[in-house]
N, C-alpha and C. Protein backbone atom coordinates (compact mmCIF):
# COMPACT_ATOMS: atom_id res chain seq x y z
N UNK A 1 12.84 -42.73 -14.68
CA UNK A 1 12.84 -41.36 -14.23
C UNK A 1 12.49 -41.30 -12.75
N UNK A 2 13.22 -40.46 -12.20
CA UNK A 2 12.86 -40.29 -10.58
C UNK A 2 11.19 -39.89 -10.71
N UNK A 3 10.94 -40.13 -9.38
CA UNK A 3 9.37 -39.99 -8.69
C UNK A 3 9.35 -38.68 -8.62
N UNK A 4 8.52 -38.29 -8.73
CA UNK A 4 8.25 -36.47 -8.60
C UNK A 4 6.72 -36.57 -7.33
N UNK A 5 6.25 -37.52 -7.24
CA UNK A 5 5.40 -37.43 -6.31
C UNK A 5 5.04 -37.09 -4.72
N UNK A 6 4.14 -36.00 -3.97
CA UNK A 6 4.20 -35.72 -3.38
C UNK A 6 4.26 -36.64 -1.82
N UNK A 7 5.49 -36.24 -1.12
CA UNK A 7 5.45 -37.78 0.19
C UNK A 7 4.10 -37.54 1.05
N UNK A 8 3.91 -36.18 1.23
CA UNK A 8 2.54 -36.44 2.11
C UNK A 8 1.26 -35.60 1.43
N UNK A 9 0.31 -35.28 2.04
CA UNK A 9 -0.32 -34.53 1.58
C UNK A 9 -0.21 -32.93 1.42
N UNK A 10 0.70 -32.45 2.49
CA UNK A 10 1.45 -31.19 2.74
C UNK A 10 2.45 -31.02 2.43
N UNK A 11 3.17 -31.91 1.78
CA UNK A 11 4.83 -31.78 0.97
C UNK A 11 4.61 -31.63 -0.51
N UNK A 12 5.51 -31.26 -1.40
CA UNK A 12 5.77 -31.14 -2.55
C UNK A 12 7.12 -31.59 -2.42
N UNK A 13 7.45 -32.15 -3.69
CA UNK A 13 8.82 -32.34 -3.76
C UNK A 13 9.59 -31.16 -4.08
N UNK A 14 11.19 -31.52 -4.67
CA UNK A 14 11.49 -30.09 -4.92
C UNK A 14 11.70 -29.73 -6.41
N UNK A 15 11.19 -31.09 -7.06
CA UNK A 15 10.70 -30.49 -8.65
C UNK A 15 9.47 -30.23 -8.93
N UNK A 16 8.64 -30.56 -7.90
CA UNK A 16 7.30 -29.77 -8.33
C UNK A 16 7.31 -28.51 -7.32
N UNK A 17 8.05 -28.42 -6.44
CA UNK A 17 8.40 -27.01 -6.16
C UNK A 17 8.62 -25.55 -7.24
N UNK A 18 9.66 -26.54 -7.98
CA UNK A 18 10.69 -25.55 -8.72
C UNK A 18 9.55 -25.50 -9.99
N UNK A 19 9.25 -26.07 -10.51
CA UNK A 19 8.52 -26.01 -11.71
C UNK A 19 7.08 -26.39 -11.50
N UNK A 20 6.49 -26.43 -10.91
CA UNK A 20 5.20 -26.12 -10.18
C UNK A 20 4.00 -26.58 -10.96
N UNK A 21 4.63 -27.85 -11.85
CA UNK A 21 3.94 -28.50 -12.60
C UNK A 21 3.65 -30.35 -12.32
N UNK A 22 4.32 -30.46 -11.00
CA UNK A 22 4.28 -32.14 -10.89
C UNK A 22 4.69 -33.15 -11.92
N UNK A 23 3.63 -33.89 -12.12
CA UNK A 23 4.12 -35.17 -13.24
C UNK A 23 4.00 -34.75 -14.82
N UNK A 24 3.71 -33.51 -14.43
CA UNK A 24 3.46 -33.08 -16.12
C UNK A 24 5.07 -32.96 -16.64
N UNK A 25 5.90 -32.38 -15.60
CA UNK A 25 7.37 -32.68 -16.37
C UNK A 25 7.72 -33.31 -16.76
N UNK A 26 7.41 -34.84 -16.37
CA UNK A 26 8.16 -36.51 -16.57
C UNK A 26 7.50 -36.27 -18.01
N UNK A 27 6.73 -36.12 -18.54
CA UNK A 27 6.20 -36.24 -19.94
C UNK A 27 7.25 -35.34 -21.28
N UNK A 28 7.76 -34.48 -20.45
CA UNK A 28 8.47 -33.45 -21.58
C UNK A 28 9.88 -34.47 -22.20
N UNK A 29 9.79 -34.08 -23.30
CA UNK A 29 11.18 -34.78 -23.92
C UNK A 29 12.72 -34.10 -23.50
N UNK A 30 13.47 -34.59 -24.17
CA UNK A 30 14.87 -33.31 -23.30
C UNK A 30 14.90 -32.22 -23.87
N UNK A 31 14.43 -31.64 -25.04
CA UNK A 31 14.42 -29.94 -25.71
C UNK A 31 13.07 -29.73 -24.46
N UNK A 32 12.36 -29.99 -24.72
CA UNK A 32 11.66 -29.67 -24.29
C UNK A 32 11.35 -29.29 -22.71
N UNK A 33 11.98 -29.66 -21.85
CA UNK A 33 12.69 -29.99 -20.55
C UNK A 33 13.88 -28.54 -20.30
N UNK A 34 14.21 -28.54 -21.26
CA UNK A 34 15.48 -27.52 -21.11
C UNK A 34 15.18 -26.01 -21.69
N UNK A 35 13.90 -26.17 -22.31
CA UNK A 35 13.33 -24.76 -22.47
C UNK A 35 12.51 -24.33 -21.35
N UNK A 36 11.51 -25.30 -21.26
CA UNK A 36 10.93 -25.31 -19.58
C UNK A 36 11.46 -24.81 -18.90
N UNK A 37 12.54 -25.23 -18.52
CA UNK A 37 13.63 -24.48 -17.08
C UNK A 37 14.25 -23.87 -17.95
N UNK A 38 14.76 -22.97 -19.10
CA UNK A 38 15.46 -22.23 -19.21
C UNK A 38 13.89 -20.89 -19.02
N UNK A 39 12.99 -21.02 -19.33
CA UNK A 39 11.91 -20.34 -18.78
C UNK A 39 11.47 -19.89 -17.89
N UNK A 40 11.64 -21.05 -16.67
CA UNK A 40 11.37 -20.46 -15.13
C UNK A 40 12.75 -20.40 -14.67
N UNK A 41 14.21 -20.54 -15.62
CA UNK A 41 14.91 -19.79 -14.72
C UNK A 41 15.33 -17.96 -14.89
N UNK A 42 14.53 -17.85 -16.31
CA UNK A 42 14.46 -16.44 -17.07
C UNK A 42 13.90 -15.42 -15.42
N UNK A 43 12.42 -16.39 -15.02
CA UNK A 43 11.92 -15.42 -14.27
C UNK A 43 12.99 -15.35 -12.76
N UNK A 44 13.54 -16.35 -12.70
CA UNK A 44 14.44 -16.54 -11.19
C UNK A 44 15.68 -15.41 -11.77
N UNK A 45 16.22 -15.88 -12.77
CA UNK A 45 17.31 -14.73 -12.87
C UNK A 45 16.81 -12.77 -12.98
N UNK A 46 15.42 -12.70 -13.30
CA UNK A 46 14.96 -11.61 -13.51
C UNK A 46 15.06 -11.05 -12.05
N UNK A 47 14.44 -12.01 -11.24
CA UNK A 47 13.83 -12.04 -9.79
C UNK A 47 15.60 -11.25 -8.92
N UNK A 48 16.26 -11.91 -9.17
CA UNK A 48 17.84 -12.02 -8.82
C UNK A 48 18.33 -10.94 -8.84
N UNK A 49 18.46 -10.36 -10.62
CA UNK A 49 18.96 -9.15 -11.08
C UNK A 49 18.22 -7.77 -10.44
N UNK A 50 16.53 -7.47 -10.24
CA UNK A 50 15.95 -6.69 -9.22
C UNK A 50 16.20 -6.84 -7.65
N UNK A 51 17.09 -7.64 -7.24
CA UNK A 51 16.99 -7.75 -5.73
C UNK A 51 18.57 -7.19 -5.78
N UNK A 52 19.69 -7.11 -6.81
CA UNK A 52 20.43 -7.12 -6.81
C UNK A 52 20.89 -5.44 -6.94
N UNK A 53 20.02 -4.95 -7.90
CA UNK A 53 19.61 -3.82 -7.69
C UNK A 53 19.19 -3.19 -6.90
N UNK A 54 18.51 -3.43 -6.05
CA UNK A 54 17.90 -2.91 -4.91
C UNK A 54 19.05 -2.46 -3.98
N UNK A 55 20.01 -4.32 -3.53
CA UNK A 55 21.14 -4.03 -2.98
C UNK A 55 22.20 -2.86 -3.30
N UNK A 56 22.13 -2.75 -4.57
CA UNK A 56 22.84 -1.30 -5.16
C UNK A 56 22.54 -0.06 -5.02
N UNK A 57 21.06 0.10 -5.09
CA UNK A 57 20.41 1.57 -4.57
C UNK A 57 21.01 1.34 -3.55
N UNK A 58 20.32 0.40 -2.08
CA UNK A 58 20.48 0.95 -0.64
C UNK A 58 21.61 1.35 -0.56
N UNK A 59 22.53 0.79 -1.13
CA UNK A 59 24.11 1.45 -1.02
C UNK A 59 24.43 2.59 -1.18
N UNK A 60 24.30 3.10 -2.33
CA UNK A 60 24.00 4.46 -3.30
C UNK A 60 23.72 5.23 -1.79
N UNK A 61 22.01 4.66 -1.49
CA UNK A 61 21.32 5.78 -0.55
C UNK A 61 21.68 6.05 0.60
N UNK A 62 22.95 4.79 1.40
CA UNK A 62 23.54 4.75 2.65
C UNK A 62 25.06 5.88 2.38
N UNK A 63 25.66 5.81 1.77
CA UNK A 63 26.34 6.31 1.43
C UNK A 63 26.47 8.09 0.69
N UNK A 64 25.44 7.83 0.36
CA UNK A 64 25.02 9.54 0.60
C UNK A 64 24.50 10.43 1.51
N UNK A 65 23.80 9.56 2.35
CA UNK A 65 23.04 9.79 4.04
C UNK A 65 24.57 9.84 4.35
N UNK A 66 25.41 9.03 4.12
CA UNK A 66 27.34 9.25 5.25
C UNK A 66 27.75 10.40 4.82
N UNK A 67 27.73 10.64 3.46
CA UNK A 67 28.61 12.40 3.11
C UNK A 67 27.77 13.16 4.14
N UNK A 68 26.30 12.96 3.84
CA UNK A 68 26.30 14.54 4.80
C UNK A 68 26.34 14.55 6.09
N UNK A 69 26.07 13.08 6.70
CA UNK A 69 26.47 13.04 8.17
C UNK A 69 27.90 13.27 8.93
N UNK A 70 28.53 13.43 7.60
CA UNK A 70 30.30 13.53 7.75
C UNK A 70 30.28 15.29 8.03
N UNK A 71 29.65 16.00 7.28
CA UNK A 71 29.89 17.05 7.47
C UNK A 71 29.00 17.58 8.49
N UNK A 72 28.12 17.11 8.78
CA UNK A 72 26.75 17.22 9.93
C UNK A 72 27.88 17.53 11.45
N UNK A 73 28.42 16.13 11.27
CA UNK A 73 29.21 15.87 12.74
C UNK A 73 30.69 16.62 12.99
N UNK A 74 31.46 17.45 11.96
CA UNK A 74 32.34 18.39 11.81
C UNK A 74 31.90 19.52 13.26
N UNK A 75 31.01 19.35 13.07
CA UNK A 75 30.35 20.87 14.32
C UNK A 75 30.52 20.11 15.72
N UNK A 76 30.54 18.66 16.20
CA UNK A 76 30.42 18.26 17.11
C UNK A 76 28.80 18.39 17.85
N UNK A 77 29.01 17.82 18.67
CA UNK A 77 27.79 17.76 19.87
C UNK A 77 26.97 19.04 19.98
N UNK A 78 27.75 20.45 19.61
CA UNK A 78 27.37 21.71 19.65
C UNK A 78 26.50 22.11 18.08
N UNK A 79 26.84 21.42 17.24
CA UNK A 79 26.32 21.54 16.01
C UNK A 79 26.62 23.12 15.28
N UNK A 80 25.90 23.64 14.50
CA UNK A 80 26.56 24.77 13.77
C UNK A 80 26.12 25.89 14.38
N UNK A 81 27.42 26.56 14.64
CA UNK A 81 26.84 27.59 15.63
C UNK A 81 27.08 29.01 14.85
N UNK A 82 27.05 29.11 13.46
CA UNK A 82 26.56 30.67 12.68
C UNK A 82 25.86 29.97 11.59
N UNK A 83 25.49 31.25 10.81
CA UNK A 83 24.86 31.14 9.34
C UNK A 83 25.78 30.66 8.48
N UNK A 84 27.15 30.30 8.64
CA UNK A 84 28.00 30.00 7.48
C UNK A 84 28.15 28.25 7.77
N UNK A 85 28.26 27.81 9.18
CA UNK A 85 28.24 26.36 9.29
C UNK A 85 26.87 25.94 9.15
N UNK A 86 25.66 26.82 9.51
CA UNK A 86 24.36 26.48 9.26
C UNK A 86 23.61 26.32 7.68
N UNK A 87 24.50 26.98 6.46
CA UNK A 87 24.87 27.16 5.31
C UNK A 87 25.42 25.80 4.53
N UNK A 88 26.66 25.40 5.55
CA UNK A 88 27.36 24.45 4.90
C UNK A 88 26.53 23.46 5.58
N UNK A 89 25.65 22.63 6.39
CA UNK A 89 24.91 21.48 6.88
C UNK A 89 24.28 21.20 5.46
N UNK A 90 23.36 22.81 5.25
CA UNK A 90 22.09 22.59 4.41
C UNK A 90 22.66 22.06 3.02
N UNK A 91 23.76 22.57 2.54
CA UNK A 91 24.46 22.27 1.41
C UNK A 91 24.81 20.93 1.04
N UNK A 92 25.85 20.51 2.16
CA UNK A 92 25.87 18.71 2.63
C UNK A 92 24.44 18.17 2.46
N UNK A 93 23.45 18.63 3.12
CA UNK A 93 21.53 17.75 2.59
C UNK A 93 21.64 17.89 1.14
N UNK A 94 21.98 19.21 0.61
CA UNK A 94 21.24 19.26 -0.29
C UNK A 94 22.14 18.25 -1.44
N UNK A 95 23.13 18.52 -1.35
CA UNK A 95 25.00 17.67 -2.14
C UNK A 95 24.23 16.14 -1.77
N UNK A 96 23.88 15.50 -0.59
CA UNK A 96 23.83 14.27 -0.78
C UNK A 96 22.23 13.36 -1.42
N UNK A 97 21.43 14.61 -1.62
CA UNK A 97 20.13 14.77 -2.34
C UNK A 97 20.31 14.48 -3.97
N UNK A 98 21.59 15.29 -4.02
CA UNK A 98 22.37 15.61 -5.14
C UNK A 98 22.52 14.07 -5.99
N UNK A 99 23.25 13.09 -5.02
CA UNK A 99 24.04 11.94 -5.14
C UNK A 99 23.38 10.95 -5.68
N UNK A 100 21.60 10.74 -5.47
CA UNK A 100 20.93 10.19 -5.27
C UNK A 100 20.17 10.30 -7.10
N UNK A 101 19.70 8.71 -7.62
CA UNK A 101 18.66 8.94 -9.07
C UNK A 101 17.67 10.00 -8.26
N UNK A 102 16.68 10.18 -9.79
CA UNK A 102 15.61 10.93 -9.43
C UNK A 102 14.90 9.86 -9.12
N UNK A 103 14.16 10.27 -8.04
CA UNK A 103 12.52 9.20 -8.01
C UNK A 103 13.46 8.04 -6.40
N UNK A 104 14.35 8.39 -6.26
CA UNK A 104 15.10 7.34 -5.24
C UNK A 104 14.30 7.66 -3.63
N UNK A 105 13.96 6.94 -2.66
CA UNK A 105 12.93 7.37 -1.75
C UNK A 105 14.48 8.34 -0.63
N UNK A 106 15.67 7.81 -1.00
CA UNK A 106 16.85 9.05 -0.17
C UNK A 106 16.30 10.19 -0.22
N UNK A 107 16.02 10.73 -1.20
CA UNK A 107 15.47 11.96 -2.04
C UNK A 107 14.51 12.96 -0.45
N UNK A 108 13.59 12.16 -0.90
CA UNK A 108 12.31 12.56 0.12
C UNK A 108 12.74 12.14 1.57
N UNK A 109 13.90 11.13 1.87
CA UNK A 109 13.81 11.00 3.56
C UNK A 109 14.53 12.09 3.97
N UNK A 110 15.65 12.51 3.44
CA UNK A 110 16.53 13.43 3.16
C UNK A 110 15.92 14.99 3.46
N UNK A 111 15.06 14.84 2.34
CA UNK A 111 14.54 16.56 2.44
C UNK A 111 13.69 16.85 3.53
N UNK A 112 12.74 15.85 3.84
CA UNK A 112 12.33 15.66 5.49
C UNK A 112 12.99 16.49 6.53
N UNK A 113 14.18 15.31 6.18
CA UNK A 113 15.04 15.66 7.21
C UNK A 113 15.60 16.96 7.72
N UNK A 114 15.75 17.56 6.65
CA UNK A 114 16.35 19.24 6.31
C UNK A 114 15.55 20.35 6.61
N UNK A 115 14.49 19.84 6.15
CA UNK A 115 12.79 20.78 6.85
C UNK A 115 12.62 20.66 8.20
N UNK A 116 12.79 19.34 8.52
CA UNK A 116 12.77 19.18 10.09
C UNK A 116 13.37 19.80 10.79
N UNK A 117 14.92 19.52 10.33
CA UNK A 117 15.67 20.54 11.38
C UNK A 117 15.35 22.17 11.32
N UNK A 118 14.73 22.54 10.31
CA UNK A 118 15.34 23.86 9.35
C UNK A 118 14.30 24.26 10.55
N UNK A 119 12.58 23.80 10.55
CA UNK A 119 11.63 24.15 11.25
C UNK A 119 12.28 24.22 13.08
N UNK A 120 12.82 23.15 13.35
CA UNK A 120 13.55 22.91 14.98
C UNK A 120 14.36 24.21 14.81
N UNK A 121 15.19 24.70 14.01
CA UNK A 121 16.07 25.39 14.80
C UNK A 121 15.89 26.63 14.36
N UNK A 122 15.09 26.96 12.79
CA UNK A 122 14.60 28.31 12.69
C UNK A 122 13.34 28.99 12.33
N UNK A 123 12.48 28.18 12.61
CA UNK A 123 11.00 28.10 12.43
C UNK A 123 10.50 29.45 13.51
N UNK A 124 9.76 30.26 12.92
CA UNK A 124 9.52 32.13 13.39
C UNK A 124 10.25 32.43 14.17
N UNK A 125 11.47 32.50 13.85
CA UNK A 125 12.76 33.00 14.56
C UNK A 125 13.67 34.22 13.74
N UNK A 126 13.88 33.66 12.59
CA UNK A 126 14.44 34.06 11.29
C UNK A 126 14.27 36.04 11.47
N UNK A 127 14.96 36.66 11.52
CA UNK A 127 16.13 36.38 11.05
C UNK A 127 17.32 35.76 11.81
N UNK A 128 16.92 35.78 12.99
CA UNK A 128 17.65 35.14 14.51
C UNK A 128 17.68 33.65 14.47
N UNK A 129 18.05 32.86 13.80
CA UNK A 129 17.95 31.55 14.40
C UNK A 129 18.42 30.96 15.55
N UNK A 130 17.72 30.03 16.12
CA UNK A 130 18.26 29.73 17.58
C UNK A 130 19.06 28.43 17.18
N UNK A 131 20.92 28.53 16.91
CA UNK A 131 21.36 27.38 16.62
C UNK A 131 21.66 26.48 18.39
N UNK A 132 21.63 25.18 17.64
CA UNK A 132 21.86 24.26 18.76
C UNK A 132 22.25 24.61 20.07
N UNK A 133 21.91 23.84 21.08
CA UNK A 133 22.47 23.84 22.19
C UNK A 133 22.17 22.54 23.23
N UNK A 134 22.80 22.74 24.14
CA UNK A 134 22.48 21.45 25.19
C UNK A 134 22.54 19.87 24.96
N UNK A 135 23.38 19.47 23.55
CA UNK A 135 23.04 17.83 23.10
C UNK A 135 21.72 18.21 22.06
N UNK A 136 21.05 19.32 21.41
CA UNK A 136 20.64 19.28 20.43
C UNK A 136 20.51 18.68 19.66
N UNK A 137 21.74 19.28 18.82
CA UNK A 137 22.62 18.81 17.69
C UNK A 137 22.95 17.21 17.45
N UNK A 138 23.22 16.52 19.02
CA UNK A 138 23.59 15.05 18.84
C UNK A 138 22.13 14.07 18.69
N UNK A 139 21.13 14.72 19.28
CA UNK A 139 19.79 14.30 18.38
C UNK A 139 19.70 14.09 17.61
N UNK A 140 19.87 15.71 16.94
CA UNK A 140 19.67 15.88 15.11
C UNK A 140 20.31 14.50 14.64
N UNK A 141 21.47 14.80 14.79
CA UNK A 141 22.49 13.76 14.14
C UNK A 141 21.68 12.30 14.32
N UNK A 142 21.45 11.64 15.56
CA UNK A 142 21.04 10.27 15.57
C UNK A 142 20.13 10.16 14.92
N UNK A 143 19.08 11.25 14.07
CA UNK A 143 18.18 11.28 13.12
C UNK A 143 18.80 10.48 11.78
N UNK A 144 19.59 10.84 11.59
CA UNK A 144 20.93 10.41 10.19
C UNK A 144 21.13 9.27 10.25
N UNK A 145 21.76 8.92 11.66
CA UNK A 145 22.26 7.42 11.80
C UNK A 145 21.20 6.72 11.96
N UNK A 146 19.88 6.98 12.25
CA UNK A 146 18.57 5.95 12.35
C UNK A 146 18.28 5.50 10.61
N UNK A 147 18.21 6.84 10.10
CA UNK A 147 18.08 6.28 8.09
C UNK A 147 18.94 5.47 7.93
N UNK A 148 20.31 5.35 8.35
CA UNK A 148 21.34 5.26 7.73
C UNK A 148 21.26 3.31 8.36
N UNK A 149 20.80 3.39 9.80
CA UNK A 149 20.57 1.92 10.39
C UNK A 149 19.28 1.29 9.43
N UNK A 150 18.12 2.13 9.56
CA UNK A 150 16.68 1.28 8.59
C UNK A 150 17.37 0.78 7.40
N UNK A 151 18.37 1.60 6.37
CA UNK A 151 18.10 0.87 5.09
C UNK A 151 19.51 -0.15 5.06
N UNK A 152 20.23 -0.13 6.32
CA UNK A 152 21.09 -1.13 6.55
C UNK A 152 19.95 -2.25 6.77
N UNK A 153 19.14 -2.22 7.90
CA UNK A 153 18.82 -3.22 8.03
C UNK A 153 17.74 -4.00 7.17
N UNK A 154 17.25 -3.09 6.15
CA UNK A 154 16.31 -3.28 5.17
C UNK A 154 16.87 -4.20 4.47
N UNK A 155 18.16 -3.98 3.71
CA UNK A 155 19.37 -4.43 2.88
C UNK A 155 19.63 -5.70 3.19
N UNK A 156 20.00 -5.98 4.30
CA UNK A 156 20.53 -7.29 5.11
C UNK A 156 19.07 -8.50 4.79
N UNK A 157 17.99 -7.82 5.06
CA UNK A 157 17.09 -8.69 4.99
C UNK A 157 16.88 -9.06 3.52
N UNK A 158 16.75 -7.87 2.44
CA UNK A 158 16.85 -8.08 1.01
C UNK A 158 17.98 -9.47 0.96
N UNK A 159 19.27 -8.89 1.45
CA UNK A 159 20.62 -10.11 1.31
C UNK A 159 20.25 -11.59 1.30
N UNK A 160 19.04 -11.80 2.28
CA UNK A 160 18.61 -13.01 2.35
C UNK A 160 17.96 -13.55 1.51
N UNK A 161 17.02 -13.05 1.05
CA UNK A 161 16.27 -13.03 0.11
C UNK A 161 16.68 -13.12 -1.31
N UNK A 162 18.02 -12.45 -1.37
CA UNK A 162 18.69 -12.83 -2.48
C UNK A 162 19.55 -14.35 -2.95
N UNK A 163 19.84 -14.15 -1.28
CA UNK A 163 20.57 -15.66 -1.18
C UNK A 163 19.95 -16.81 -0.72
N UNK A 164 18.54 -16.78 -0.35
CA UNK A 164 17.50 -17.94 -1.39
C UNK A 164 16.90 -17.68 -2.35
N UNK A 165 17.12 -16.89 -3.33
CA UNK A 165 17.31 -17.27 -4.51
C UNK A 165 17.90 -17.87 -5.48
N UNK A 166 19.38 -17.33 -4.95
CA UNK A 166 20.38 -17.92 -5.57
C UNK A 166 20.64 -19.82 -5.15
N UNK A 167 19.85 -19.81 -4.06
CA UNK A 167 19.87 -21.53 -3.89
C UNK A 167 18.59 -21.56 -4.39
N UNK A 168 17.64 -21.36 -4.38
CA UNK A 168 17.31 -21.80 -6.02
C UNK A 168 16.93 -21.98 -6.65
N UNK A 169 18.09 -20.74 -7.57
CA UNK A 169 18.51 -21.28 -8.51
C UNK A 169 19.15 -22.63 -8.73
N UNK A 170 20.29 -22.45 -8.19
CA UNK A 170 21.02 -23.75 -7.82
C UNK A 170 20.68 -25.57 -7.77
N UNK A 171 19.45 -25.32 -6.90
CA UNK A 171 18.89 -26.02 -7.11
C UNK A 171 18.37 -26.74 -8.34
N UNK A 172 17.40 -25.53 -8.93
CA UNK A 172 16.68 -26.04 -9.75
C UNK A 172 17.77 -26.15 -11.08
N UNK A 173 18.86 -26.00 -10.99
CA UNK A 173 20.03 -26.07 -12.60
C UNK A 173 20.22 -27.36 -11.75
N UNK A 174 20.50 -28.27 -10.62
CA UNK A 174 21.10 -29.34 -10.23
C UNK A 174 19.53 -30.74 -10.57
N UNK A 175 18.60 -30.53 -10.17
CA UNK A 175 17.27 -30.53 -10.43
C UNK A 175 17.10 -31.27 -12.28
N UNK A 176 17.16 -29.71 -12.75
CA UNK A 176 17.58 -30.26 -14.67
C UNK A 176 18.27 -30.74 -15.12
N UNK A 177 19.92 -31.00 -14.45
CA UNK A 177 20.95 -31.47 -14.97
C UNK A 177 21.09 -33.15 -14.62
N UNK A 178 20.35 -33.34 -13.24
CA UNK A 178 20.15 -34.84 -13.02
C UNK A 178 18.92 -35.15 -14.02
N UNK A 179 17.65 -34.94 -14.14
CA UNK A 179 16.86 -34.72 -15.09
C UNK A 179 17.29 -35.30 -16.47
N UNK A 180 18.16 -34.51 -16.73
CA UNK A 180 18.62 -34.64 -18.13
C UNK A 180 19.45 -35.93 -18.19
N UNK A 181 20.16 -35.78 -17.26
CA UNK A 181 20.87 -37.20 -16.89
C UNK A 181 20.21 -38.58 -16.91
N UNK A 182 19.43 -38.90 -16.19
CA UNK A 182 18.18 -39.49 -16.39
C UNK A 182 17.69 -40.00 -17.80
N UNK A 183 17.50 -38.80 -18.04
CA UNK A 183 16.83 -39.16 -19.64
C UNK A 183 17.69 -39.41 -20.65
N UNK A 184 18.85 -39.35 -21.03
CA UNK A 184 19.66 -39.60 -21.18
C UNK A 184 20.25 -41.32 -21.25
N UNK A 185 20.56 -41.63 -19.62
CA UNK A 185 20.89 -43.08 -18.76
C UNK A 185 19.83 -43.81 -19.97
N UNK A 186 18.12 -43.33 -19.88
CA UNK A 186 17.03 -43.98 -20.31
C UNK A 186 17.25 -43.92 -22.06
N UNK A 187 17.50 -43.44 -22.77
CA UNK A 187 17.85 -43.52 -23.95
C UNK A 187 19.08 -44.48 -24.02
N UNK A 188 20.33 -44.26 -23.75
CA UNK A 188 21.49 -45.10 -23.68
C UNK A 188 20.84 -46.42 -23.92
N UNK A 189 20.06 -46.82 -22.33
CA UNK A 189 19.73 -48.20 -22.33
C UNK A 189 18.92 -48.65 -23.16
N UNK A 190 17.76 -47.55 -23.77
CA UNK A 190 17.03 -48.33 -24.69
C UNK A 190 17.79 -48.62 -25.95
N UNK A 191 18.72 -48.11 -26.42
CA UNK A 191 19.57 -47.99 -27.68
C UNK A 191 20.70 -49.68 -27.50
N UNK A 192 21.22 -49.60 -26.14
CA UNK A 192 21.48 -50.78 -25.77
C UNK A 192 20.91 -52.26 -25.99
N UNK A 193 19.58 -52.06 -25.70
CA UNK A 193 18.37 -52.92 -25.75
C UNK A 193 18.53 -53.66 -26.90
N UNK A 194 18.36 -52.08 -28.25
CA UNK A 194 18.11 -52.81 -29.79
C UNK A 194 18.85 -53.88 -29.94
């Protein structure tokens, strides 16, 4: 059986990495070996399937931040200049609020967002609101595209994270399958022996 022993005092190999048990593995028989790692790969695939998810919300939540920034930016640089385009913005927040599970953090960046402006442009004004003017509006907006950049770039970093996982995984199925191989080679030959 291969060496599982550590080369320095600060290294681990990468089966006592993966299974975080050292020489106690070399002792397991092959059932026994293959429940082991079908065990710690239960928790790696668990680990996998939540990161994978995650990747699916941010999507969900980027993509509903775009509907309403689609209709946000219809007004241009000038933004909504009556109660009926100021009507249809809030509707777009509220439609892409809409889009979103309950309990999703879109939810709350979202409604923020809608208060924020609602306070900027009609906060003790009402019944008069003072809509946009001067590059306002293209503020507001880069408010949208900043959510819309954080959980891009949140995502990307998750991506990584997913994709060392998935090596490994990889690993550690290449790891068990030489393993098994091994033990295996070592049976053959003793059967040879008789």
């Amino acid at each position: 059986m291969p060496s599982v022993s550590a080369s320095s005092s600060n290294t681990i190999s990468p089966i006592e990495s993966f299974y975080d048990q050292g020489s106690e593995v070399q002792s397991l028989t092959g059932d026994a070996l293959l429940m082991y790692c079908q065990a710690r790969m239960g928790d790696l695939d668990n680990e996998i399937n939540m990161r994978m998810g995650d990747q699916k919300a941010a999507l969900t939540r980027r993509q509903a931040i775009q509907s309403a920034e689609v209709e946000l930016k219809k007004y241009g640089d000038n933004g909504p200049q009556n109660q009926e385009q100021w009507d249809a913005c809030e509707a777009a927040l509220r439609a892409a609020q809409a889009q979103l599970p309950p309990g999703d953090p879109g939810i709350a960046a979202l409604e923020k967002f809608r208060v924020d402006i609602e306070h900027q442009y009609c906060k003790d004004i009402a019944p008069n609101p003072h809509y946009p003017k001067d590059g306002e509006w293209k503020g507001t907006l880069d408010g949208l595209t900043k959510m819309e950049d954080d959980i891009k770039g949140g995502a990307e970093i998750q991506m990584l994270q997913l994709q060392q996982l998935m090596s490994q995984r990889q690993t550690a199925v290449q790891l068990t399958t030489n393993m098994m191989s091994k033990l295996d080679q070592t049976q053959d030959s003793i059967v040879k022996n008789l």
